[in-house]
C-alpha atoms as a PDB file:
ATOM      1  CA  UNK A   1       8.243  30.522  54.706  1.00  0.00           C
ATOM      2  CA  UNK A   2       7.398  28.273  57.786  1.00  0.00           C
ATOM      3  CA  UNK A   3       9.985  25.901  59.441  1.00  0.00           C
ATOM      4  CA  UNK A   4       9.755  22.630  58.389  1.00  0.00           C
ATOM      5  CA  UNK A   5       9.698  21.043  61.990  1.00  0.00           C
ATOM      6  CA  UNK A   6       6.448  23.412  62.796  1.00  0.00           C
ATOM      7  CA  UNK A   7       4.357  22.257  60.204  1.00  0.00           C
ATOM      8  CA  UNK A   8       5.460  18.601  60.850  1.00  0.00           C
ATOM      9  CA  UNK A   9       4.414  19.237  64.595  1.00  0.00           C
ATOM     10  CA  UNK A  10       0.812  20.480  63.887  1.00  0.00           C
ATOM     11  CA  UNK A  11       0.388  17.641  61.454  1.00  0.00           C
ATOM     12  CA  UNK A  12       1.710  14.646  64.405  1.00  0.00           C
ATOM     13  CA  UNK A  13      -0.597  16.582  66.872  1.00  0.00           C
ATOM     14  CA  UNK A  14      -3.534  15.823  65.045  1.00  0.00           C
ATOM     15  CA  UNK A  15      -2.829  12.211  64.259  1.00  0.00           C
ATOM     16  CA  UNK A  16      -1.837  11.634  67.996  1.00  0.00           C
ATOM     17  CA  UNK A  17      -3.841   9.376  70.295  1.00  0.00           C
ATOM     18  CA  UNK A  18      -6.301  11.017  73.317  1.00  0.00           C
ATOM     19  CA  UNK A  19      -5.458   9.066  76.486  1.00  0.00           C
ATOM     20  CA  UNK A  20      -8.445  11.198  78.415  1.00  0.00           C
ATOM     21  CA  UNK A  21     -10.950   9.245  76.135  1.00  0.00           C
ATOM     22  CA  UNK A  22     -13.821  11.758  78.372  1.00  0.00           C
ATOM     23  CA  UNK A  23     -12.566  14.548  76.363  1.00  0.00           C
ATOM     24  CA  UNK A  24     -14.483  12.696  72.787  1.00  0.00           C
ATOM     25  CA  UNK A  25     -17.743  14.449  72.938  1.00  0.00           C
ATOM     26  CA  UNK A  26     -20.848  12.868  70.292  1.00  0.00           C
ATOM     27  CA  UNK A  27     -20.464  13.029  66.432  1.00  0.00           C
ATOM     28  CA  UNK A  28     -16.357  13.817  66.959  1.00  0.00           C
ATOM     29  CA  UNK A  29     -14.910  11.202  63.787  1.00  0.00           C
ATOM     30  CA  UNK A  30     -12.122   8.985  65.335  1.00  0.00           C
ATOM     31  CA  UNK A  31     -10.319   6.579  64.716  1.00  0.00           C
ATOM     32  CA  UNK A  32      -9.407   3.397  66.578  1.00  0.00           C
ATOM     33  CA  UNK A  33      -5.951   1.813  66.892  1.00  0.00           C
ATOM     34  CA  UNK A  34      -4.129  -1.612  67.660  1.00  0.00           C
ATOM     35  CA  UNK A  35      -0.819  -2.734  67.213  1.00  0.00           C
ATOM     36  CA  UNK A  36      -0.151   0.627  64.309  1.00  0.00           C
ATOM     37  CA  UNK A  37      -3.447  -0.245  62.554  1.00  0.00           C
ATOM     38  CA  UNK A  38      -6.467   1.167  61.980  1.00  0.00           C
ATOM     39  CA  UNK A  39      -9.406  -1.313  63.270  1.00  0.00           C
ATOM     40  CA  UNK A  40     -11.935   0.467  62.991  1.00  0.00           C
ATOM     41  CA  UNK A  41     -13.134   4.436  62.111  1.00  0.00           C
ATOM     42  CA  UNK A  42     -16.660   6.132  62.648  1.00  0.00           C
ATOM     43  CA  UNK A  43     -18.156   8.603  64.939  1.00  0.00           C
ATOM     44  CA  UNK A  44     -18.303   8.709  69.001  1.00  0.00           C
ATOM     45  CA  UNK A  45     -21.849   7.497  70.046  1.00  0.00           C
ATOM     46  CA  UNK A  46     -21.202   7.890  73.360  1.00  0.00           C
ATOM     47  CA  UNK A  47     -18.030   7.497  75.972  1.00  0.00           C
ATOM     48  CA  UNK A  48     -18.799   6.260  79.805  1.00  0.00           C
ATOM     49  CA  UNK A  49     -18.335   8.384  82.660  1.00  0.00           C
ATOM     50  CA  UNK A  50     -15.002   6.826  83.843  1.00  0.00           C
ATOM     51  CA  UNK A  51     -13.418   6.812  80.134  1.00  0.00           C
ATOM     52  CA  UNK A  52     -12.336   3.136  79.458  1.00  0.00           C
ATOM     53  CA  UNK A  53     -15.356   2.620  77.318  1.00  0.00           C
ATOM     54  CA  UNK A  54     -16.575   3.723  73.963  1.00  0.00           C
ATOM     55  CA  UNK A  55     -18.755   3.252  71.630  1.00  0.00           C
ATOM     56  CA  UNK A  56     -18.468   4.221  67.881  1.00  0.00           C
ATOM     57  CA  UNK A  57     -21.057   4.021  65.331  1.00  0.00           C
ATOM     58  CA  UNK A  58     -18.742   2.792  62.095  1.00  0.00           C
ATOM     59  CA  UNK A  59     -19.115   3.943  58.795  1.00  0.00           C
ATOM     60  CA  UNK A  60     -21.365   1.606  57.858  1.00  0.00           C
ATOM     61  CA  UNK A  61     -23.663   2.292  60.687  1.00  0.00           C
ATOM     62  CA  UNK A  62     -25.456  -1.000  60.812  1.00  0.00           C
ATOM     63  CA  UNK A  63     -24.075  -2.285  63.576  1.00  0.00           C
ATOM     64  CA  UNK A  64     -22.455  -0.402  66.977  1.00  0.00           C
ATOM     65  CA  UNK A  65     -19.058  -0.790  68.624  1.00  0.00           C
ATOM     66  CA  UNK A  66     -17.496  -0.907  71.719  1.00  0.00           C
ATOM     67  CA  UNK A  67     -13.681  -0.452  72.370  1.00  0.00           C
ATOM     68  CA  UNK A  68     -12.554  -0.914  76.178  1.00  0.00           C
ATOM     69  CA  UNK A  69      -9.406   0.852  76.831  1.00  0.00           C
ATOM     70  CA  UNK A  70      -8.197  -3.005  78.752  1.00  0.00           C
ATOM     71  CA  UNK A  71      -8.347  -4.137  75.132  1.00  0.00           C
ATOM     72  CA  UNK A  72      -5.022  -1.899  74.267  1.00  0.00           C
ATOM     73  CA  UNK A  73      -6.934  -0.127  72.023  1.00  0.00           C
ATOM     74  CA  UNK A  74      -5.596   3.382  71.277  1.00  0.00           C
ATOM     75  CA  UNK A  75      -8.197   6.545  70.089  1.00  0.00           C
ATOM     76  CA  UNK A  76      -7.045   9.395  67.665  1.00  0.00           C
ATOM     77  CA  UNK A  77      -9.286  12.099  66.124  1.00  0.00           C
ATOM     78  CA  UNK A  78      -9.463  11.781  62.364  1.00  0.00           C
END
């Protein structure tokens, strides 16, 4: 039987949040975070060269969005 505070770890280490946005390559499903809330979920689009910027194409991909990391908006794979 596993320890209890291993399979805890894994699971918080998947929920946490990527500070090195750069490291979100296309199609990767994220979500975004403000304030312990889920804004917004979808897949990367694309992320800019110095990673403060990214774009997600939401779940209902009519429309793009853009999250600036200025905003205080937090990025966790999903």
């Amino acid at each position: 039987m596993k320890a209890r505070g291993s399979v805890l770890n894994r699971r918080h280490a998947h929920s946490a949040t990527v500070s090195d946005w750069r490291s979100f390559r296309p199609g990767e499903r994220v979500e975004i975070v403000k304030h312990a809330h889920v804004i917004a979920t979808g897949d990367v689009e694309e992320v800019s060269e110095s990673g403060n910027v990214l774009w997600l194409v939401p779940a209902d991909p009519s429309e793009k969005q853009i999250f600036l990391k200025s905003d205080g908006v937090q990025v966790r794979r999903s």
